[in-house]
C-alpha atoms as a PDB file:
ATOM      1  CA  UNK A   1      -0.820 -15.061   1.498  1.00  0.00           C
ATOM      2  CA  UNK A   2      -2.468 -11.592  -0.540  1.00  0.00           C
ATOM      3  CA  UNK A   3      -1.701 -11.872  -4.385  1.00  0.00           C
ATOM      4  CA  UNK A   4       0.188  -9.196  -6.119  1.00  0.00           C
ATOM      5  CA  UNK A   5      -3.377  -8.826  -7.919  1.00  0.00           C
ATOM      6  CA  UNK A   6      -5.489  -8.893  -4.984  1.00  0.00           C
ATOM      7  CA  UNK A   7      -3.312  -6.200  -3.284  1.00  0.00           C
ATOM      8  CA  UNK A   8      -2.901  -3.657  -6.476  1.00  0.00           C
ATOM      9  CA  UNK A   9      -6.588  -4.086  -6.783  1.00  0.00           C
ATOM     10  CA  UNK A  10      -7.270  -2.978  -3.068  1.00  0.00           C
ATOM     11  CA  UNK A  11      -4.720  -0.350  -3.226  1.00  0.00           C
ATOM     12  CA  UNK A  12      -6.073   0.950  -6.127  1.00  0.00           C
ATOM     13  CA  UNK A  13      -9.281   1.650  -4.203  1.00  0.00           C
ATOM     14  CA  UNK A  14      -8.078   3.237  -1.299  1.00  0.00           C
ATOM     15  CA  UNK A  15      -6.362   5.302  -3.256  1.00  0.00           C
ATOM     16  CA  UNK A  16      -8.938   6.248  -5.414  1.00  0.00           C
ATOM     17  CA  UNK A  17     -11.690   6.747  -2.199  1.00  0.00           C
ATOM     18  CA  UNK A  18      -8.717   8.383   0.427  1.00  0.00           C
ATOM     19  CA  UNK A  19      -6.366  10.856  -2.214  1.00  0.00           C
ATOM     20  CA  UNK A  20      -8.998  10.989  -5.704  1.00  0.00           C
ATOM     21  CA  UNK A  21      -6.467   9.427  -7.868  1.00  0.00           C
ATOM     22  CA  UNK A  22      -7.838   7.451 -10.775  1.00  0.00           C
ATOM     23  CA  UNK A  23      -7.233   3.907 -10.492  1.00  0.00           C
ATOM     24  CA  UNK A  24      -5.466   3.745 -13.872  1.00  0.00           C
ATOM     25  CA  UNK A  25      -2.766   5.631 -12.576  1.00  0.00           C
ATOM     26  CA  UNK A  26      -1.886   3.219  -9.742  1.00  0.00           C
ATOM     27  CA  UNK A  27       0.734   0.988 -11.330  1.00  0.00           C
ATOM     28  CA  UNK A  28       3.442  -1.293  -9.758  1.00  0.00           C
ATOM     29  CA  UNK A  29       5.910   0.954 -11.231  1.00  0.00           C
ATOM     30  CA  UNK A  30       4.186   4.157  -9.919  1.00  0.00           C
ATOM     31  CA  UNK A  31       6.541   6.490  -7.444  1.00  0.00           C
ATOM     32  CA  UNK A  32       4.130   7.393  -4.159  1.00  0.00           C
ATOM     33  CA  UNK A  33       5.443  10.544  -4.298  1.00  0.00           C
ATOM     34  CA  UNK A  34       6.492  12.038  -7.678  1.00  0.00           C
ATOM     35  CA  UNK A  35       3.769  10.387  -9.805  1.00  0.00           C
ATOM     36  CA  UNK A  36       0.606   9.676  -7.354  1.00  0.00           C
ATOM     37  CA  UNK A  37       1.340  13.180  -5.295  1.00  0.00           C
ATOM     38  CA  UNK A  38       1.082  11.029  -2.080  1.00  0.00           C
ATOM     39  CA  UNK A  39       2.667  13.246   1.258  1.00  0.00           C
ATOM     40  CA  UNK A  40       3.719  11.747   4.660  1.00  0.00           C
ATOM     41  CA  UNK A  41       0.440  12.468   5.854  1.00  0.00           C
ATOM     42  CA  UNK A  42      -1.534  10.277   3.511  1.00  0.00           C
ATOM     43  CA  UNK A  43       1.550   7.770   3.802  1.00  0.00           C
ATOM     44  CA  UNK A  44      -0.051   7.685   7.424  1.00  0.00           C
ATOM     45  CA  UNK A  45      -3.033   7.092   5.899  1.00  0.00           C
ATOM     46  CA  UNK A  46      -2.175   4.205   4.045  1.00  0.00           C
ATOM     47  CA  UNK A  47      -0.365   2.337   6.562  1.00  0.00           C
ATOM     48  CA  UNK A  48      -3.465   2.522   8.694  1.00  0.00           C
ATOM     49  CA  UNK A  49      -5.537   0.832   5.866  1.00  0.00           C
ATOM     50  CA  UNK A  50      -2.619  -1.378   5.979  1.00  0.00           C
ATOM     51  CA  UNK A  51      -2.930  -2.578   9.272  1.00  0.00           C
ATOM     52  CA  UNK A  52      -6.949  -2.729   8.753  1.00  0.00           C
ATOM     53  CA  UNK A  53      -6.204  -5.349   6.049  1.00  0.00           C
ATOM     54  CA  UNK A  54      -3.400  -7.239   7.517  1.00  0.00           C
ATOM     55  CA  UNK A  55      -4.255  -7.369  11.135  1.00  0.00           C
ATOM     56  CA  UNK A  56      -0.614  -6.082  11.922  1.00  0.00           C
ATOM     57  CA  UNK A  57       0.669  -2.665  12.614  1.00  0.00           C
ATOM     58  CA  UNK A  58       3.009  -1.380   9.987  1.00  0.00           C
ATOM     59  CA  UNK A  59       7.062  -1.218  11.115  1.00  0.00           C
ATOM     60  CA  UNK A  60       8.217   2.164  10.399  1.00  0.00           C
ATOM     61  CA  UNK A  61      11.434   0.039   9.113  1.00  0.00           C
ATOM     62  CA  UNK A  62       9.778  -1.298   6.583  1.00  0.00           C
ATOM     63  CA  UNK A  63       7.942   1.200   5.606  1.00  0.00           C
ATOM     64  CA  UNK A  64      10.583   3.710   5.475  1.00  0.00           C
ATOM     65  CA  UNK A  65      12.226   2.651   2.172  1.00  0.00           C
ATOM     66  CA  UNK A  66       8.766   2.569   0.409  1.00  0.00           C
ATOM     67  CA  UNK A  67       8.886   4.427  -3.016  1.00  0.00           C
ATOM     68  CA  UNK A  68       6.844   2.754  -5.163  1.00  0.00           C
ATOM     69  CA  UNK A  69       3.485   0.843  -5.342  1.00  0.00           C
ATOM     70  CA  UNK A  70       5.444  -2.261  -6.105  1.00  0.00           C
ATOM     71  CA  UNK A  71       7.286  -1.257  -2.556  1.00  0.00           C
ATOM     72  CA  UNK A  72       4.024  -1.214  -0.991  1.00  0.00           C
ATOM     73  CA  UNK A  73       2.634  -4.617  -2.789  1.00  0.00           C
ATOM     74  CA  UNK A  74       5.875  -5.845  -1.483  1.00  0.00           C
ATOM     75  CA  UNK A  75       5.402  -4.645   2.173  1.00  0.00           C
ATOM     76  CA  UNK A  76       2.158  -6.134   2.731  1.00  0.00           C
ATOM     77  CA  UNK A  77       2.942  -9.232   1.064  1.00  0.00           C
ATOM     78  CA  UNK A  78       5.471 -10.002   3.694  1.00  0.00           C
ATOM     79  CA  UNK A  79       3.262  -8.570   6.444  1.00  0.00           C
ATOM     80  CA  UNK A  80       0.600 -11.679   4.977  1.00  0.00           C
ATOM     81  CA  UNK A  81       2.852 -14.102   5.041  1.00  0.00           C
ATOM     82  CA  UNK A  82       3.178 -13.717   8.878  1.00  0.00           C
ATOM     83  CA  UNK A  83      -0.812 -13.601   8.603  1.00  0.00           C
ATOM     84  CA  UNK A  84      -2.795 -16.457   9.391  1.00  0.00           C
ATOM     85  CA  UNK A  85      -6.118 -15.292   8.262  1.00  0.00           C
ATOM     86  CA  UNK A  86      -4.605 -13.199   5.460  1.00  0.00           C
END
């Protein structure tokens, strides 16, 4: 299974390479879409780096709730523990 570390960490450079936002910025406690400016279309985004590191396509179910970065860490721990080769 991904660490919390090892997830933040590769979150924090997509974000940084796909939406310019300075890695500093991206904390657990960070909301998507009031503090990191993120819109559904870069949500989109995201979930397909998601599936790039997981293997797995993203549920819209559980990706519907997602507010935060902790949300996110959260989502794709899950997705990993379903993950062999995660």
């Amino acid at each position: 299974m991904l660490t919390q570390e090892h997830i933040l960490a590769q979150l924090r450079e997509w974000m940084e390479d796909l939406f310019e936002i300075e890695p500093e910025k991206i904390q657990m406690n960070s909301n998507l879409y009031s503090d990191l400016d993120v819109d559904s279309i870069d949500a989109v985004d995201l979930i397909v780096k998601i599936k790039q590191l997981t293997g797995k396509q993203v549920k819209p179910e559980d990706f519907k709730n997602v507010r935060t970065i902790e949300d996110v860490v959260l989502v794709i721990q899950n997705m990993s523990k379903e993950c062999p080769s995660c």
